[in-house]
Structures are given as C-alpha cells and as structure tokens.
PDB file of N, CA and C in Angstrom:
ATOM      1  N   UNK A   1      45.938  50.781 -10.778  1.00  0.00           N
ATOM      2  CA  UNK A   1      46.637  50.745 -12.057  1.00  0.00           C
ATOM      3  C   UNK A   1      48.092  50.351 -11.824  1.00  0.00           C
ATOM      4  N   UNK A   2      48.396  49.679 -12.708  1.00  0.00           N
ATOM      5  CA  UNK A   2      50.310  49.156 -12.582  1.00  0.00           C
ATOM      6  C   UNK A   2      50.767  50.494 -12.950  1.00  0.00           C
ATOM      7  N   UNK A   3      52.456  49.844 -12.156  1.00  0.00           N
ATOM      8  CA  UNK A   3      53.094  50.996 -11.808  1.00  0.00           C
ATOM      9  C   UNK A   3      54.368  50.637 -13.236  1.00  0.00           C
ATOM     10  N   UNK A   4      54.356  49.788 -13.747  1.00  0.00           N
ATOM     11  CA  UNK A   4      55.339  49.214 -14.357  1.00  0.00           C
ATOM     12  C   UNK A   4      55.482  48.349 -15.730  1.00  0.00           C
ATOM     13  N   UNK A   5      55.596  48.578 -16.581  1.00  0.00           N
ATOM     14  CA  UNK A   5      55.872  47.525 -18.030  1.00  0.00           C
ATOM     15  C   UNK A   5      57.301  47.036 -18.347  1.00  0.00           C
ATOM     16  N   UNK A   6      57.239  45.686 -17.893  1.00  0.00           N
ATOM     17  CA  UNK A   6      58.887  45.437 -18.376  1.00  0.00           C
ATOM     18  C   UNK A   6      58.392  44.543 -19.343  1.00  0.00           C
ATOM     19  N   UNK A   7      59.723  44.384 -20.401  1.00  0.00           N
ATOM     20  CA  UNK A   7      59.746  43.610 -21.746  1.00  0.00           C
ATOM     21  C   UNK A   7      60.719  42.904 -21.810  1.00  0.00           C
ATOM     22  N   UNK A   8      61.054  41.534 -21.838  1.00  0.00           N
ATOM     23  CA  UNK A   8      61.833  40.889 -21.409  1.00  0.00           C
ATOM     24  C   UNK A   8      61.991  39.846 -22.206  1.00  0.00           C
ATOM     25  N   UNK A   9      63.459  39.592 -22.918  1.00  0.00           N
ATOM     26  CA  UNK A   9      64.133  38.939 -24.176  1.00  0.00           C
ATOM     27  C   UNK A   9      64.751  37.330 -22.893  1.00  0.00           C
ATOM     28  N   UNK A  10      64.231  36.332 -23.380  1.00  0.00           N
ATOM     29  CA  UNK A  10      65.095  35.399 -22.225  1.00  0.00           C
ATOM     30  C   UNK A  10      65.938  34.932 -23.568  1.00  0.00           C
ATOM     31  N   UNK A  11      67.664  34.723 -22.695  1.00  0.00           N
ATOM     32  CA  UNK A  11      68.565  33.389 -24.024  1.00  0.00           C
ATOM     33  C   UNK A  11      68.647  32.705 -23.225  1.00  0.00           C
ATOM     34  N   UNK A  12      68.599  31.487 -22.666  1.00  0.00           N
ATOM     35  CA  UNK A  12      69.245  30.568 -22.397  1.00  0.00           C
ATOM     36  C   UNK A  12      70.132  30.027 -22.487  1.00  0.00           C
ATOM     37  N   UNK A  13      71.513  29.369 -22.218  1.00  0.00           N
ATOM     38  CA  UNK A  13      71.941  28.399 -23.190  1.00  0.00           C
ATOM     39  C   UNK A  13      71.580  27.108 -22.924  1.00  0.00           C
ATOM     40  N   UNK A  14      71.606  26.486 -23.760  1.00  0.00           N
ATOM     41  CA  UNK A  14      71.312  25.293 -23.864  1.00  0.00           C
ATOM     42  C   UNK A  14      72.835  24.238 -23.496  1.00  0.00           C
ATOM     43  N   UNK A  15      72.702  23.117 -23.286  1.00  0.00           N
ATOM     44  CA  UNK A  15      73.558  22.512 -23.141  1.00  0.00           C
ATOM     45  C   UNK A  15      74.417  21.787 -24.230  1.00  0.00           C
ATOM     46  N   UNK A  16      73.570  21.434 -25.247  1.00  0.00           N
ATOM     47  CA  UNK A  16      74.389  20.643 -25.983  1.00  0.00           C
ATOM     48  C   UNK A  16      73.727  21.609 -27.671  1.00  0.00           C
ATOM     49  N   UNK A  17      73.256  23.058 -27.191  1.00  0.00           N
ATOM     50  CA  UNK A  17      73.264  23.853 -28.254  1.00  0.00           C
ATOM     51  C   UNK A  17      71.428  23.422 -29.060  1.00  0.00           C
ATOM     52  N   UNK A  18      70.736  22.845 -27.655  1.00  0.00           N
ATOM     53  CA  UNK A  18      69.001  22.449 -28.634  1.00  0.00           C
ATOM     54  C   UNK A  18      68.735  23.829 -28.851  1.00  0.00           C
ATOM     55  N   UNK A  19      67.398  23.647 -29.762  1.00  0.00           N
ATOM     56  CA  UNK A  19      66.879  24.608 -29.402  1.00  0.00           C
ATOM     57  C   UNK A  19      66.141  25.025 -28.245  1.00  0.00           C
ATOM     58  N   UNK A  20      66.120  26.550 -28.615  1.00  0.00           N
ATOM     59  CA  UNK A  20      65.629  27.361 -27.391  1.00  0.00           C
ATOM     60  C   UNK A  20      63.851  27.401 -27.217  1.00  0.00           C
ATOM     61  N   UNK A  21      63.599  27.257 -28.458  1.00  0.00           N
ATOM     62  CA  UNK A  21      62.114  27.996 -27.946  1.00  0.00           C
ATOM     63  C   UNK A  21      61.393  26.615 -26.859  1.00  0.00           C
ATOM     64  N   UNK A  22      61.559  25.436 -26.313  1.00  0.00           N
ATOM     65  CA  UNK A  22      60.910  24.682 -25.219  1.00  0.00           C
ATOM     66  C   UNK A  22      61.604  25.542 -24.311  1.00  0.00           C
ATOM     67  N   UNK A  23      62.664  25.830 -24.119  1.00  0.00           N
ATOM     68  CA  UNK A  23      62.641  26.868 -23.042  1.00  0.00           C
ATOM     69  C   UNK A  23      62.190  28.315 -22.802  1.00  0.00           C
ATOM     70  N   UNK A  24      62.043  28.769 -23.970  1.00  0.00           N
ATOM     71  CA  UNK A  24      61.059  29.947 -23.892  1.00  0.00           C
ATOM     72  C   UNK A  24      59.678  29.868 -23.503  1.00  0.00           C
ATOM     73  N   UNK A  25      58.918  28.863 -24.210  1.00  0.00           N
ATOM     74  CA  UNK A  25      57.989  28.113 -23.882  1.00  0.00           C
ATOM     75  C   UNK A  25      57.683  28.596 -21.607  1.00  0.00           C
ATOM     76  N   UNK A  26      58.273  27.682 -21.643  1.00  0.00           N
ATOM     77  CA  UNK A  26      58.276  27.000 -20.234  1.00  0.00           C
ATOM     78  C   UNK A  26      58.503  28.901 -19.800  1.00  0.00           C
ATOM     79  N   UNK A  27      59.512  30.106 -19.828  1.00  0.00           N
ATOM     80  CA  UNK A  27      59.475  31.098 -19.058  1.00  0.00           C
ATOM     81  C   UNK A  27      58.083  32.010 -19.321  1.00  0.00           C
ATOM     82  N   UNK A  28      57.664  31.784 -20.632  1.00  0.00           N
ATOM     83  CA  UNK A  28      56.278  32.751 -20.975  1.00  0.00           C
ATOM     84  C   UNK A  28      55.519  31.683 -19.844  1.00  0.00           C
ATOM     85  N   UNK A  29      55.391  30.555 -19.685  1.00  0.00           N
ATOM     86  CA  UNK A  29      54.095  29.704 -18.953  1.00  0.00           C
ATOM     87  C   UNK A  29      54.059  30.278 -17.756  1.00  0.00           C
ATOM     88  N   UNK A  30      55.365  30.345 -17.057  1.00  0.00           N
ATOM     89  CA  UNK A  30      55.506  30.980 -15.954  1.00  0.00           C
ATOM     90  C   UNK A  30      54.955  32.651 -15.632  1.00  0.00           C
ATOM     91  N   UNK A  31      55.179  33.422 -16.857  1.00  0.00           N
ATOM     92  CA  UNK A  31      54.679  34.421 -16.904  1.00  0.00           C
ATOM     93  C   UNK A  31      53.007  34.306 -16.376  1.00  0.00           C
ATOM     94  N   UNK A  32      52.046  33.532 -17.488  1.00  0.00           N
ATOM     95  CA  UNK A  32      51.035  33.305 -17.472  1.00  0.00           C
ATOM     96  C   UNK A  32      50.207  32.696 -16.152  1.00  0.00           C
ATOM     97  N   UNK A  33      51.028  32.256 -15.834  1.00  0.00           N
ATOM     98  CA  UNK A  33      50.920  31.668 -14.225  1.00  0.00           C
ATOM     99  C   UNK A  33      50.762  31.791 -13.249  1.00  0.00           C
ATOM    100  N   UNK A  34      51.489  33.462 -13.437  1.00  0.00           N
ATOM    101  CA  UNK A  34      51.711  34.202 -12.629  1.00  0.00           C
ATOM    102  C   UNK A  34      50.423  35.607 -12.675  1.00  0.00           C
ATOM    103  N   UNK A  35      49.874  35.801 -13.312  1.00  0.00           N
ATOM    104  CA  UNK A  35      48.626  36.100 -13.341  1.00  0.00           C
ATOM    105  C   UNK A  35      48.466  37.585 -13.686  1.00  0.00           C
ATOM    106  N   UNK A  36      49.574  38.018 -14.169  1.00  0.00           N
ATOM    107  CA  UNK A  36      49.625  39.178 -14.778  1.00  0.00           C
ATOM    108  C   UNK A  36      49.303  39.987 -16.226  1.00  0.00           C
ATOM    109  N   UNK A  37      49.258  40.798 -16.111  1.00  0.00           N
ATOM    110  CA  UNK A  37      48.799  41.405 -17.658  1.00  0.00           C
ATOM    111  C   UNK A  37      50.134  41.059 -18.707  1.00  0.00           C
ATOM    112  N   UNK A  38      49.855  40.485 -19.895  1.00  0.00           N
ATOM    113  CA  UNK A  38      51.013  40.213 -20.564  1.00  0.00           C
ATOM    114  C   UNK A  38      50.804  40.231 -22.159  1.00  0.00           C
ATOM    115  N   UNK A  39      51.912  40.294 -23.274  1.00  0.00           N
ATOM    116  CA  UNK A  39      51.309  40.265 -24.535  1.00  0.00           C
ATOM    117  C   UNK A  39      52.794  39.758 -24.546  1.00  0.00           C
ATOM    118  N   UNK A  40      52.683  38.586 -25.705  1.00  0.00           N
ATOM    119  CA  UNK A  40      53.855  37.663 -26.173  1.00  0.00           C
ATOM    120  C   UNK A  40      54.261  38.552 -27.664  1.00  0.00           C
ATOM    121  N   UNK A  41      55.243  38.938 -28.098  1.00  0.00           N
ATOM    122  CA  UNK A  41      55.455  39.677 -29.048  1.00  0.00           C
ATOM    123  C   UNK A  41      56.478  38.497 -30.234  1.00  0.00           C
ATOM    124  N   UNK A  42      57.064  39.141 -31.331  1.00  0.00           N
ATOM    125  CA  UNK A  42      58.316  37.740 -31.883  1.00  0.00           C
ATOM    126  C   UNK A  42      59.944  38.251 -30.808  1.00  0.00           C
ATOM    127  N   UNK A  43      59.986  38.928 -30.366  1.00  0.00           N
ATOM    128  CA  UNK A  43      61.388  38.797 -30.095  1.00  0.00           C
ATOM    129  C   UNK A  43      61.466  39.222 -28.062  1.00  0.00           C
ATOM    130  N   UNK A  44      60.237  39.429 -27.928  1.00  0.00           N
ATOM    131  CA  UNK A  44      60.035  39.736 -26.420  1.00  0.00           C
ATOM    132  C   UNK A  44      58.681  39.688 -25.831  1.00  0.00           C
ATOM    133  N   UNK A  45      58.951  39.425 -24.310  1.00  0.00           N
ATOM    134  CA  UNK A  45      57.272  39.452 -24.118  1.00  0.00           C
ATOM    135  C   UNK A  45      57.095  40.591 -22.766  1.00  0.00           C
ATOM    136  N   UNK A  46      56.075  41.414 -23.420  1.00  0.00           N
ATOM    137  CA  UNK A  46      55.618  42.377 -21.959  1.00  0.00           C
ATOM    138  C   UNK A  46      54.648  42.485 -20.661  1.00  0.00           C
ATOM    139  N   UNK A  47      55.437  42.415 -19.755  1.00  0.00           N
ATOM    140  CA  UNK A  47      54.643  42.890 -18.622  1.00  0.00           C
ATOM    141  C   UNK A  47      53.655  43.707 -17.852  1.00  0.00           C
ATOM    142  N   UNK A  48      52.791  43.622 -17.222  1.00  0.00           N
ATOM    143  CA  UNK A  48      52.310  44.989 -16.592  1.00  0.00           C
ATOM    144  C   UNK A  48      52.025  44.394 -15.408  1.00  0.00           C
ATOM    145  N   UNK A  49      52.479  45.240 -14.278  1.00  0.00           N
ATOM    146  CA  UNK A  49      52.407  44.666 -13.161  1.00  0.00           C
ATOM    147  C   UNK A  49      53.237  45.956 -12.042  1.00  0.00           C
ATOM    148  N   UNK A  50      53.744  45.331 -11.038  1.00  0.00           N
ATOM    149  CA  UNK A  50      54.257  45.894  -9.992  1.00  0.00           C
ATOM    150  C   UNK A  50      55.787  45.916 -10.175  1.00  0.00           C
ATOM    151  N   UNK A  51      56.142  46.994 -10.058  1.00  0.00           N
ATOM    152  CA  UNK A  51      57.924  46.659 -10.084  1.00  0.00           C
ATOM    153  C   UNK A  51      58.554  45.176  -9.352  1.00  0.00           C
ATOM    154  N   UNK A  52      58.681  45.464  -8.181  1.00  0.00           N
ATOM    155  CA  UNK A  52      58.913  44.506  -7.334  1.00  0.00           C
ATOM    156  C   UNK A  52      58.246  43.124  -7.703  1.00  0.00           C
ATOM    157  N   UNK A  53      57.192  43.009  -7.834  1.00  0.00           N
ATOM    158  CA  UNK A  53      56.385  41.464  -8.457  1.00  0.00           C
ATOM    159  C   UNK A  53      56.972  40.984  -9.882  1.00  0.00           C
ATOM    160  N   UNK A  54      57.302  42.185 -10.696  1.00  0.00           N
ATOM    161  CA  UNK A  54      57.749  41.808 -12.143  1.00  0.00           C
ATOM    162  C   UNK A  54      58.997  41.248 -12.105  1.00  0.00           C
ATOM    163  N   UNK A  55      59.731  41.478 -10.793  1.00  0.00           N
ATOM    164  CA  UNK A  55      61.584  41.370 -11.000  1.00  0.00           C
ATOM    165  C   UNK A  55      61.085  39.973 -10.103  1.00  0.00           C
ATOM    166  N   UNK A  56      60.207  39.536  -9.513  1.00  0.00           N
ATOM    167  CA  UNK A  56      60.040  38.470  -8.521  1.00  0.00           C
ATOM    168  C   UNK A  56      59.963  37.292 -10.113  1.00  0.00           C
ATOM    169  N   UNK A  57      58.962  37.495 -10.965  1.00  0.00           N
ATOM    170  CA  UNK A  57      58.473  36.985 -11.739  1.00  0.00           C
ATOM    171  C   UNK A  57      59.826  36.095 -12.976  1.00  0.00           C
ATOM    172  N   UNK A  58      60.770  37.618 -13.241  1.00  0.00           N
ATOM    173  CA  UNK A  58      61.970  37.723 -13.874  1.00  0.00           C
ATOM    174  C   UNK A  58      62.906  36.529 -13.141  1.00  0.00           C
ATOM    175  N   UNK A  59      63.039  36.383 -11.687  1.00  0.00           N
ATOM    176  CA  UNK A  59      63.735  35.563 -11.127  1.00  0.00           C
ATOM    177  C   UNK A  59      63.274  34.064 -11.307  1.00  0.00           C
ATOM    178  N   UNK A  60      62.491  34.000 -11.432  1.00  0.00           N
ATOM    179  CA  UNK A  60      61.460  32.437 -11.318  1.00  0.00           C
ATOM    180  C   UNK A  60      62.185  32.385 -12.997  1.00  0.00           C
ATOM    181  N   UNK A  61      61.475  32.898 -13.834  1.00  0.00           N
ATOM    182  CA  UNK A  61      62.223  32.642 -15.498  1.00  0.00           C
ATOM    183  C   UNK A  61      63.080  32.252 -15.284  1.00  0.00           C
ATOM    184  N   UNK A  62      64.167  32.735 -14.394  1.00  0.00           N
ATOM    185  CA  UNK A  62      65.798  32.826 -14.789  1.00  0.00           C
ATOM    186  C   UNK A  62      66.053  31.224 -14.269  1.00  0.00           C
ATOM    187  N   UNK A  63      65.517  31.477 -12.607  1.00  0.00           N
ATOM    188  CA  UNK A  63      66.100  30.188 -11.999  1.00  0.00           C
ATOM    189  C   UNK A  63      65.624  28.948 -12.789  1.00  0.00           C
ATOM    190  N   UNK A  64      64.277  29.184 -13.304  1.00  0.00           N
ATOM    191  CA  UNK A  64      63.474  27.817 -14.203  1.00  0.00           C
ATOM    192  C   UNK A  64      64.672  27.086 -15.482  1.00  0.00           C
ATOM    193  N   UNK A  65      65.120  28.297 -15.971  1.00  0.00           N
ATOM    194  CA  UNK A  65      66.176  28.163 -17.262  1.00  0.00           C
ATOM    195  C   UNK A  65      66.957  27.229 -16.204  1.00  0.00           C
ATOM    196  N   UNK A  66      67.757  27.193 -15.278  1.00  0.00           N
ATOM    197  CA  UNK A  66      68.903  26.777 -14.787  1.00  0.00           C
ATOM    198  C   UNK A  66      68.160  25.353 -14.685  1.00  0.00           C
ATOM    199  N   UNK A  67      67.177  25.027 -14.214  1.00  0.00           N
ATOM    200  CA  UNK A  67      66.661  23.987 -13.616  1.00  0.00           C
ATOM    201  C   UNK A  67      66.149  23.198 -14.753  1.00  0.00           C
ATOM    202  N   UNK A  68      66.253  23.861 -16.025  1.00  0.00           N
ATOM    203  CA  UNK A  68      66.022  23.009 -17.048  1.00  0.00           C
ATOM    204  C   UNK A  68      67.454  22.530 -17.726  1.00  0.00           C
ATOM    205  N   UNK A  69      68.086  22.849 -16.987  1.00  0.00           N
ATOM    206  CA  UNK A  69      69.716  22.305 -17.542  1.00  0.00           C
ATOM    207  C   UNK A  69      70.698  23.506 -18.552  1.00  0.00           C
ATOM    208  N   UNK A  70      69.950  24.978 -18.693  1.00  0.00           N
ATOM    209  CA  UNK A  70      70.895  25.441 -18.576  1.00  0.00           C
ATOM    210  C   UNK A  70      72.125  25.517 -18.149  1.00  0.00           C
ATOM    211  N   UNK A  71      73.103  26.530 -19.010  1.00  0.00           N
ATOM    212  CA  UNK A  71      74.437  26.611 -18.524  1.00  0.00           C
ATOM    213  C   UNK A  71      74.378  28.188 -17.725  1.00  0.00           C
ATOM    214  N   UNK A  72      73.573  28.831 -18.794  1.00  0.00           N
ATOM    215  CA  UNK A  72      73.491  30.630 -17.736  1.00  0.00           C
ATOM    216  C   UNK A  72      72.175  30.611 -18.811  1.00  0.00           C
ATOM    217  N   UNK A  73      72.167  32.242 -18.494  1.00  0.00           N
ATOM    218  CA  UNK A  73      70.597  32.614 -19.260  1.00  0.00           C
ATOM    219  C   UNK A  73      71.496  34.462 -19.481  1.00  0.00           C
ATOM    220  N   UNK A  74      71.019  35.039 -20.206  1.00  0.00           N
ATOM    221  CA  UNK A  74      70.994  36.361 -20.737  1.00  0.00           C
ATOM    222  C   UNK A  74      69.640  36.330 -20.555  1.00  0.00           C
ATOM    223  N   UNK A  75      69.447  37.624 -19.706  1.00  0.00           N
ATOM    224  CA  UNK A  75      67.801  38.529 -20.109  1.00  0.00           C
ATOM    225  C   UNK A  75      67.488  39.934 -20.171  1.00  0.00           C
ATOM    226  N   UNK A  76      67.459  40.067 -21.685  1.00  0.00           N
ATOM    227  CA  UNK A  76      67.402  41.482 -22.060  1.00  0.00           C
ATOM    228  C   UNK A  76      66.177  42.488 -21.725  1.00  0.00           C
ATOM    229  N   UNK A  77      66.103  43.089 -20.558  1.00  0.00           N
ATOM    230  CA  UNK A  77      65.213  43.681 -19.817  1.00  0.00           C
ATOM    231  C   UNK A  77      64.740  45.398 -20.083  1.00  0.00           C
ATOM    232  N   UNK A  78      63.774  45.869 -20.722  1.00  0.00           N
ATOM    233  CA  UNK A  78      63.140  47.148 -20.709  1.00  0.00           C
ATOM    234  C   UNK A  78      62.133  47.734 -19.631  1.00  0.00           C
ATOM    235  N   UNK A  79      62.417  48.606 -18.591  1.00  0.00           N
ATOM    236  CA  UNK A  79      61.949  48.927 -17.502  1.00  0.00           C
ATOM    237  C   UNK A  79      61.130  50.422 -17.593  1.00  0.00           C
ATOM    238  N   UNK A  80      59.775  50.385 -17.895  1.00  0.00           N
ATOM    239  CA  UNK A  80      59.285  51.605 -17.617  1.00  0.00           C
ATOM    240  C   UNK A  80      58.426  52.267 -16.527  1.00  0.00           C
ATOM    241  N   UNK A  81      59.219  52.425 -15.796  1.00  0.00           N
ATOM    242  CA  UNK A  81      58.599  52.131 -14.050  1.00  0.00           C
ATOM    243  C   UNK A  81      57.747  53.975 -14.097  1.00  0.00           C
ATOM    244  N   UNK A  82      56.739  53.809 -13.684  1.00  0.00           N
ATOM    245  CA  UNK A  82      55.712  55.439 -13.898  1.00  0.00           C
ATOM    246  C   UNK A  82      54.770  55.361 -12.739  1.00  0.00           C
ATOM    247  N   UNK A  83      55.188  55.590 -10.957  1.00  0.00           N
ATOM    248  CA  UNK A  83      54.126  55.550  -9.866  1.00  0.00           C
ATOM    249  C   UNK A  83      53.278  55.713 -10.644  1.00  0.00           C
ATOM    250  N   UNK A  84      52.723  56.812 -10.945  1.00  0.00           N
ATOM    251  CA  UNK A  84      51.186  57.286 -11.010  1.00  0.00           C
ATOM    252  C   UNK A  84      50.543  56.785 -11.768  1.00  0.00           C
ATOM    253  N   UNK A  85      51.280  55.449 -12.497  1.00  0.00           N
ATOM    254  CA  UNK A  85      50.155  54.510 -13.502  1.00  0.00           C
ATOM    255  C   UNK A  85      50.567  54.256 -14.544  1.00  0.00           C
ATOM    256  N   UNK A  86      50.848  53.100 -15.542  1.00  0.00           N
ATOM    257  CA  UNK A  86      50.895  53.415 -16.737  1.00  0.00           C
ATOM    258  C   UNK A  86      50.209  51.269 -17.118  1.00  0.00           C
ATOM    259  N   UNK A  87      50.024  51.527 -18.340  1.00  0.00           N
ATOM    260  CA  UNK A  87      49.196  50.341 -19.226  1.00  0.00           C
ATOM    261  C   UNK A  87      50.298  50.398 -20.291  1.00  0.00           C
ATOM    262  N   UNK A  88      50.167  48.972 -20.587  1.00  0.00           N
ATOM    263  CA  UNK A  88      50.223  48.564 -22.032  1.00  0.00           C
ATOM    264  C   UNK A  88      49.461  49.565 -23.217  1.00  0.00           C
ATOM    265  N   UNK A  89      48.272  49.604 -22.708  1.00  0.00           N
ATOM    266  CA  UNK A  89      46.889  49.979 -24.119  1.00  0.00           C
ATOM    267  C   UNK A  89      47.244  51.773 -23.947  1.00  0.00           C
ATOM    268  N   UNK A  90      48.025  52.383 -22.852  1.00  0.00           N
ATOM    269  CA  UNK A  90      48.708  53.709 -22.706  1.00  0.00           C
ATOM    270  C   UNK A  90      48.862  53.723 -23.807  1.00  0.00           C
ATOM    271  N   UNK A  91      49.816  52.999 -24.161  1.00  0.00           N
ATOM    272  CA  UNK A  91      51.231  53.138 -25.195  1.00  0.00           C
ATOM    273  C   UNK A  91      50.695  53.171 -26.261  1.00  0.00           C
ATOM    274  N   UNK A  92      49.971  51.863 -26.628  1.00  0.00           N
ATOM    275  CA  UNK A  92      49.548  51.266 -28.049  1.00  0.00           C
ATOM    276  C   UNK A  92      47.850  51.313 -28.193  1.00  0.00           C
ATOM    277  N   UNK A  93      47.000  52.082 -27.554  1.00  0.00           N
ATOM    278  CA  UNK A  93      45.628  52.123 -28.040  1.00  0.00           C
ATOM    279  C   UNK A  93      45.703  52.861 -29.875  1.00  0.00           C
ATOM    280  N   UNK A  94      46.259  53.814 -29.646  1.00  0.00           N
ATOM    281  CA  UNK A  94      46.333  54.580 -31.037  1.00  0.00           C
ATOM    282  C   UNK A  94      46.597  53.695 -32.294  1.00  0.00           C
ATOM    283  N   UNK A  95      47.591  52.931 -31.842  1.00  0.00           N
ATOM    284  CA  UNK A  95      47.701  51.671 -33.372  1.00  0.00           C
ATOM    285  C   UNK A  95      46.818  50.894 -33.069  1.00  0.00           C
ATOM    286  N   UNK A  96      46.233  50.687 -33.124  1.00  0.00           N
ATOM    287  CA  UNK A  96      45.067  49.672 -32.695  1.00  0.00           C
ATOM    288  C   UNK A  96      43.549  49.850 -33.606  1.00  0.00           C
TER     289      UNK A  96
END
C-alpha cells in the first residue's frame, strides 16, 4: 500500500503570457507516464505513490515546464505522508 498522497497545483509562466493549460497538459502526461495512481481534479491533480518517487515525479513536471520555455514554475504542493498506508479511496470511498 502507498505511503503517500500528494496534490499538486503546477503555474508555469509562460513566456510571452500563452496560455497555460498545453503546459499543464504535458505535466499531468508525465504524471500518467509515470505509472502511478492518480485522479486529475479542476484546480489540482493527486498522487498516490511513494514519498520519494512522488517528489522524483514533481521534479520531472518542474524541469519539463523549464524545457518548454518557461521562465520559473510555482507548485502548490499537499503532502500526506502515513508509513502504515494510506489511498486515495481512504479518504473519499464515503462520497462515492
């Protein structure tokens, strides 16, 4: 069982002020790519995974933004790190 759910807001900036969501785009793909448990939400998308693998994952986003011609990136990060286990469907089976 994962040890970890992070939720993670990417900004980018853009260079000449485009829009953002082709670059959001491109950091969720990476998410997906990466082969982890995930749910795309409107203002963030969550993780489940390994601490250490999730912040590996977080870095690839960040550096990808730069390499798409970013100027910097903001990433608004929620960390619920729980050894002994925790899920997504933990949290949210009940609304469901």
């Amino acid at each position: 069982m994962a040890s970890t759910l992070i939720s993670i807001q990417i900004i980018p900036k853009t260079k000449n002020g485009e829009d953002v969501i082709p670059y959001v785009d491109e950091a969720i793909k990476i998410i997906a790519e990466s082969g982890v448990k995930y749910e795309v939400h409107p203002l963030e998308t969550t993780m489940e995974g390994e601490l250490e693998e999730l912040f590996r994952i977080i870095a690839r986003m960040n550096e990808r933004m730069i390499a798409m011609g970013s100027k910097n990136v903001i990433s608004q990060v929620k960390i619920l790190f729980q050894p002994d286990g925790i899920t997504m469907d933990d949290l949210t089976d009940k609304y469901k």
